[in-house]
C-alpha atoms as a PDB file:
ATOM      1  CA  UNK A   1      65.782  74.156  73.903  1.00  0.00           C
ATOM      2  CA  UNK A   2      63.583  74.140  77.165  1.00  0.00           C
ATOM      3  CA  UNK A   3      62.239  77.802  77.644  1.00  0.00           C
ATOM      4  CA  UNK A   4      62.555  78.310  81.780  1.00  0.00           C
ATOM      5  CA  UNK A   5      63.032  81.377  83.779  1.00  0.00           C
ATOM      6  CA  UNK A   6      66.608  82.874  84.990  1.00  0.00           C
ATOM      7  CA  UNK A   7      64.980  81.562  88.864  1.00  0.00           C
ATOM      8  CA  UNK A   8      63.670  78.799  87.624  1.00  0.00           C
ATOM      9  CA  UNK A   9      66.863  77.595  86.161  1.00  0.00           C
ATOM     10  CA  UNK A  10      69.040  78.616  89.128  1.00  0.00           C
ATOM     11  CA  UNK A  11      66.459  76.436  91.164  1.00  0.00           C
ATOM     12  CA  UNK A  12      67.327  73.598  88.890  1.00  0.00           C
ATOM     13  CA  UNK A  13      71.278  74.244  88.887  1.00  0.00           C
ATOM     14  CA  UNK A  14      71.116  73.692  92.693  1.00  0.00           C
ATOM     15  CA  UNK A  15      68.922  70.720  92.155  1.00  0.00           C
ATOM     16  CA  UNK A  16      71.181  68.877  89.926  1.00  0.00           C
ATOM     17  CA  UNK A  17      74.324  69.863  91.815  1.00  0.00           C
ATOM     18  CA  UNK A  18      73.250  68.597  94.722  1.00  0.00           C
ATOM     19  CA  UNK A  19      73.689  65.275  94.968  1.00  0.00           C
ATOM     20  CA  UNK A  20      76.951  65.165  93.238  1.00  0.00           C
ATOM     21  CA  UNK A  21      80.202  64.696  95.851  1.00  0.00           C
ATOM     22  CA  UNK A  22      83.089  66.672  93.957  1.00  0.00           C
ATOM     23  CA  UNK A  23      83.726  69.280  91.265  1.00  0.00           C
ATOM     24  CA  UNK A  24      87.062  70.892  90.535  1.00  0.00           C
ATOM     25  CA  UNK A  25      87.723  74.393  92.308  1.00  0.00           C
ATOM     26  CA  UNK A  26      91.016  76.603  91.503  1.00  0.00           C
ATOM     27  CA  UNK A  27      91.676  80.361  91.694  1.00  0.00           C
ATOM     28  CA  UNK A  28      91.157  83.070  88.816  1.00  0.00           C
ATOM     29  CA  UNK A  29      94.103  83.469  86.743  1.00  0.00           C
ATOM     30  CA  UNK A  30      95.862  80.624  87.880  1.00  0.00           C
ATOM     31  CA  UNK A  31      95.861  77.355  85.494  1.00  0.00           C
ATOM     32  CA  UNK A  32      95.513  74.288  88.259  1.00  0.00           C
ATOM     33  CA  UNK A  33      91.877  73.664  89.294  1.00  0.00           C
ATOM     34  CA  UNK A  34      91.724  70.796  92.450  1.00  0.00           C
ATOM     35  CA  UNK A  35      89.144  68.286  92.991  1.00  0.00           C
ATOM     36  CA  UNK A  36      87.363  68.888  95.990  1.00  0.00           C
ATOM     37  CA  UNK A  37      84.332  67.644  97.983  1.00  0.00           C
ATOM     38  CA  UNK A  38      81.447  70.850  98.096  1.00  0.00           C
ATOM     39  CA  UNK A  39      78.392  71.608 100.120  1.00  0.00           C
ATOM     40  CA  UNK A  40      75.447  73.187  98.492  1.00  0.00           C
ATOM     41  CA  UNK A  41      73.464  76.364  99.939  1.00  0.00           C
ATOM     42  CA  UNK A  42      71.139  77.326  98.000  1.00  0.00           C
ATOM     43  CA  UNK A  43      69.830  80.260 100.649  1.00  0.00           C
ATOM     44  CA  UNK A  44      72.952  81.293 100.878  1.00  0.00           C
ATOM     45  CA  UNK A  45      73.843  81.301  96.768  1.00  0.00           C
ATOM     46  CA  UNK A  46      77.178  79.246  97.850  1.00  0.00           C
ATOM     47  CA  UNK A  47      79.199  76.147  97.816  1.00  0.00           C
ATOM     48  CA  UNK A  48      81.043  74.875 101.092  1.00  0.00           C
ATOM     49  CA  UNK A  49      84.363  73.012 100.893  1.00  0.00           C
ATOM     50  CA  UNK A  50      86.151  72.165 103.812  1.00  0.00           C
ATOM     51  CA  UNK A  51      89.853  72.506 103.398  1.00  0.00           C
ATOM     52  CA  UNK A  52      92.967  72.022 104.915  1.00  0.00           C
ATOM     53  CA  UNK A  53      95.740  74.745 105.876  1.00  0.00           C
ATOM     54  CA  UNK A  54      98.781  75.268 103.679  1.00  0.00           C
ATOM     55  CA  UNK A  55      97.009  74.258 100.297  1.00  0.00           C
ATOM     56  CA  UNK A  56      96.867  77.666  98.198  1.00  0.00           C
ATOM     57  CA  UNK A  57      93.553  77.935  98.136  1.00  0.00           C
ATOM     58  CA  UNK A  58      93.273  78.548 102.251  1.00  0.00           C
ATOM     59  CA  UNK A  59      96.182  80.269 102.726  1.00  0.00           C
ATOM     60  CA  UNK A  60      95.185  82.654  99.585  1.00  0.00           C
ATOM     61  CA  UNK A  61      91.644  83.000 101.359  1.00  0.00           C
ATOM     62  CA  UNK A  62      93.508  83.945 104.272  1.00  0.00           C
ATOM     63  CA  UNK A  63      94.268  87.089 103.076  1.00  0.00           C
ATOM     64  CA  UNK A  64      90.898  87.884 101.636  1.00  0.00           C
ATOM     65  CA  UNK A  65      88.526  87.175  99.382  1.00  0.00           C
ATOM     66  CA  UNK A  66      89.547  85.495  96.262  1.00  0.00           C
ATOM     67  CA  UNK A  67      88.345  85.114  92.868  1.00  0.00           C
ATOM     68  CA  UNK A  68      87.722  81.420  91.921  1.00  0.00           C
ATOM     69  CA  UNK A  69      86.186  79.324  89.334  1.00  0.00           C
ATOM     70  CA  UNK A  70      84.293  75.918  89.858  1.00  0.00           C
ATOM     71  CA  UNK A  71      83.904  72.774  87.084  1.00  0.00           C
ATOM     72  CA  UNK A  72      81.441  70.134  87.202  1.00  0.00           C
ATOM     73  CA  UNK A  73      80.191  67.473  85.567  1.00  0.00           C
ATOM     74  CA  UNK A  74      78.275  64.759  85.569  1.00  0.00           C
ATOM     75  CA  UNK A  75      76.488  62.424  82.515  1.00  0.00           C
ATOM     76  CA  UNK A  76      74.272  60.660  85.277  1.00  0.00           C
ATOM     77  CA  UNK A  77      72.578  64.210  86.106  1.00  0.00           C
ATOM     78  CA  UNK A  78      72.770  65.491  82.781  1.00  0.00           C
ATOM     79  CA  UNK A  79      75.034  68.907  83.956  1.00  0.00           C
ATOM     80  CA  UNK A  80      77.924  69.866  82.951  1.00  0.00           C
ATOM     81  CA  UNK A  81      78.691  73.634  84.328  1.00  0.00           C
ATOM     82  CA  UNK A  82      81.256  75.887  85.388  1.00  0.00           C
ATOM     83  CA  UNK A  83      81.002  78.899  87.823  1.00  0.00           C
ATOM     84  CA  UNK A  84      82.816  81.792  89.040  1.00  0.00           C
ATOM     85  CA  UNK A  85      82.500  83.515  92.350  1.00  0.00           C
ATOM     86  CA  UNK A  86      84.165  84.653  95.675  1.00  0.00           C
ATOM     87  CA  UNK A  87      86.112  82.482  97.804  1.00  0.00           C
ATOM     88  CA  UNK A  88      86.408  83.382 101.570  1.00  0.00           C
ATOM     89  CA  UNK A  89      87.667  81.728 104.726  1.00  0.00           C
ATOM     90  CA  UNK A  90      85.127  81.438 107.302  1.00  0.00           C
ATOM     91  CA  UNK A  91      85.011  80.906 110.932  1.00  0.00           C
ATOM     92  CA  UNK A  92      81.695  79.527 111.923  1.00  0.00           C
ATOM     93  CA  UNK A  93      82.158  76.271 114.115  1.00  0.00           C
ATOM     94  CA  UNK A  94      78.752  75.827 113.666  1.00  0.00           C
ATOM     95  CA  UNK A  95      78.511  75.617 109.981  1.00  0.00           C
ATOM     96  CA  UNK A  96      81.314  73.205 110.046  1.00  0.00           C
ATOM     97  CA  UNK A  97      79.389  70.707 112.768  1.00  0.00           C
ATOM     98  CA  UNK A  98      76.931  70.208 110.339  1.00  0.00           C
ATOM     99  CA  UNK A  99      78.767  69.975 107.081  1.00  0.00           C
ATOM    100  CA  UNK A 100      81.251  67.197 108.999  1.00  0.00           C
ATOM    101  CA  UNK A 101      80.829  63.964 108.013  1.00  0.00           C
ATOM    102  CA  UNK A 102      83.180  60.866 107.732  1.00  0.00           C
ATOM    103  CA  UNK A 103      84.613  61.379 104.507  1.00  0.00           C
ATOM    104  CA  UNK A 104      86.040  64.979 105.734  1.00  0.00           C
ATOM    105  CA  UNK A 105      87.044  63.322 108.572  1.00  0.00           C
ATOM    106  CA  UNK A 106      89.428  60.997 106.712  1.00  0.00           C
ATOM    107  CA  UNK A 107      91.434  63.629 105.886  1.00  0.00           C
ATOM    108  CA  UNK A 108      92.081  65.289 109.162  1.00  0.00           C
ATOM    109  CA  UNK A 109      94.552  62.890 111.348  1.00  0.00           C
ATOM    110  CA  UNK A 110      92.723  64.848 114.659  1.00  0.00           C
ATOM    111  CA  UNK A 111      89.177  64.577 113.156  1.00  0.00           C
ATOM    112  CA  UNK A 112      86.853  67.771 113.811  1.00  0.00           C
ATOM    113  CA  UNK A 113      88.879  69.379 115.784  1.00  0.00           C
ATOM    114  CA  UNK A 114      92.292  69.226 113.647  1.00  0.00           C
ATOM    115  CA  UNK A 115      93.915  72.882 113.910  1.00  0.00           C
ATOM    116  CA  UNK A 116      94.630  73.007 109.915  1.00  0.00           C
ATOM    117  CA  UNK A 117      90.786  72.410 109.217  1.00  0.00           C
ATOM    118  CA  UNK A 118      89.324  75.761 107.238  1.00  0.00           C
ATOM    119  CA  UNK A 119      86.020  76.518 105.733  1.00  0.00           C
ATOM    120  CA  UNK A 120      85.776  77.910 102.936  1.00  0.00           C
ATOM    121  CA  UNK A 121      83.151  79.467 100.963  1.00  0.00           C
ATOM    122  CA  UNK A 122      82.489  79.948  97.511  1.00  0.00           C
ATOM    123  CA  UNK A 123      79.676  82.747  96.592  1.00  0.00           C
ATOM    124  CA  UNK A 124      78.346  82.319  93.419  1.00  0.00           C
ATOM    125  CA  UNK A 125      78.295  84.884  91.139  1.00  0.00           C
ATOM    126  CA  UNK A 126      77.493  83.466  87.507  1.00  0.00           C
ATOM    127  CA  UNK A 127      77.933  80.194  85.869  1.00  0.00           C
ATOM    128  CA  UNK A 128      77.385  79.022  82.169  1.00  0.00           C
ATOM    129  CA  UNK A 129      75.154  75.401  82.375  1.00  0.00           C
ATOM    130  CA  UNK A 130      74.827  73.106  80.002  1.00  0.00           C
ATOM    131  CA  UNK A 131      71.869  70.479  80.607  1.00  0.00           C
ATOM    132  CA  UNK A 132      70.815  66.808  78.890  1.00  0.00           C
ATOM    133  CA  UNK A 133      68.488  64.391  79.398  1.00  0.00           C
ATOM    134  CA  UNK A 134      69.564  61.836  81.441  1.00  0.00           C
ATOM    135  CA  UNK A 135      67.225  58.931  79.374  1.00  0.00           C
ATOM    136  CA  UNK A 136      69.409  56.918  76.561  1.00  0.00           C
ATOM    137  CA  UNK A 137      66.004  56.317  75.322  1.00  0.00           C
ATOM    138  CA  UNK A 138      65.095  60.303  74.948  1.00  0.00           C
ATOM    139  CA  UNK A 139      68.947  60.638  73.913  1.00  0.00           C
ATOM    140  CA  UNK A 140      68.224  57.959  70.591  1.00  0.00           C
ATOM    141  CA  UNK A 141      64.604  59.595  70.032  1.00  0.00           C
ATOM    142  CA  UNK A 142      65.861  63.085  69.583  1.00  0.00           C
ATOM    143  CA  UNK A 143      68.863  61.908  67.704  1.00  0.00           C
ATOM    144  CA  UNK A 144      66.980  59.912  65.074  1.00  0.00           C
ATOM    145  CA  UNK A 145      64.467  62.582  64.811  1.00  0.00           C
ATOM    146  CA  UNK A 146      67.179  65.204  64.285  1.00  0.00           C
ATOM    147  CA  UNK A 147      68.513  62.970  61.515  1.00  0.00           C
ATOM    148  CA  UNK A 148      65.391  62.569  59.929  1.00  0.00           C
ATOM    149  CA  UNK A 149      64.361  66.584  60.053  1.00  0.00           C
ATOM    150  CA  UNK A 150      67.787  67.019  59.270  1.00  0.00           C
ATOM    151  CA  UNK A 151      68.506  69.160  62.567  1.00  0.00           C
ATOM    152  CA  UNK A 152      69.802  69.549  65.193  1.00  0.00           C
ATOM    153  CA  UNK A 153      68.741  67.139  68.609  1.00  0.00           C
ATOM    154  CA  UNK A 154      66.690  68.600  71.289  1.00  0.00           C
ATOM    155  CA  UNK A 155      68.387  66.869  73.981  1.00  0.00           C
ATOM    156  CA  UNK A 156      69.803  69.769  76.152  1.00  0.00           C
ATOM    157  CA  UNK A 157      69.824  73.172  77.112  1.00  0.00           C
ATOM    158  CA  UNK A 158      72.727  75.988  77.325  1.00  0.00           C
ATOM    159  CA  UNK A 159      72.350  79.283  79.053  1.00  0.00           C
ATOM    160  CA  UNK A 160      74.232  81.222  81.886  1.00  0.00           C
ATOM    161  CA  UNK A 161      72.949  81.974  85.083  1.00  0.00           C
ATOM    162  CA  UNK A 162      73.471  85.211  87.646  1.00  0.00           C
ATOM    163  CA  UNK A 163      72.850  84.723  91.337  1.00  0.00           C
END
């Protein structure tokens, strides 16, 4: 178990997060989580999504903030996390020019400037991590080792995080 700060471990949860394209979002207390393309900002302690009227989790944001949970994971970055926070509707053209890109745009018959396009944003609040190498060769080292000491592998990390 690596031994790393409370910032130094949020620094790498953004770090590993960030190159991955989707996680699953849903609402607390509800059971259906959706897969769904998000944004990282780290200065900001959130994750954009942009979204399309009339799914629950807009119109829900509509009426104010909402409780929601986030899932990812990913072998290839060695995360595997989920995350709970506040999801709110915002209006800020601006943030949305510079999150578009073509994939978003392949889900909006009028592009950009559809009328059900909504930002959302998710503020993180916590989030439990769990970490692994991402070398098979560190992976079989720590696993033959463990066998041999007869103990556990070092090949990973668990801990929660508060932003």
């Amino acid at each position: 178990m690596s031994e790393h700060s409370q910032e130094k471990r949020v620094e790498m949860f953004w770090k590993r997060i960030d190159g991955l394209h989707a996680g699953l979002i849903g609402l607390k207390g509800t059971d259906r989580l959706i897969p769904m393309a998000h944004y990282t900002d780290p200065a900001k302690g959130c994750l954009w999504f942009i979204g399309h009227d009339g799914t629950e989790l807009a119109e829900r944001a509509e009426t104010g903030p909402q409780d929601a949970i986030f899932a990812l994971t990913s072998d290839d970055h060695g995360i595997y996390t989920h995350a709970h926070g506040t999801l709110s509707l915002v209006h800020d053209e601006q943030k949305l020019d510079e999150l578009w890109n073509k994939v978003a745009a392949s889900w909006f018959e009028d592009g950009r400037r559809d009328p059900d396009v909504r930002l959302l944003c998710l503020t993180l609040r916590s989030a439990e991590v769990w970490t692994s190498t991402t070398s098979a060769a560190r992976f079989l080292y720590e696993t033959a080792k463990g066998n041999l000491a007869e103990r556990k592998p070092d090949v990973g990390d668990n801990y929660s995080l508060t932003f």
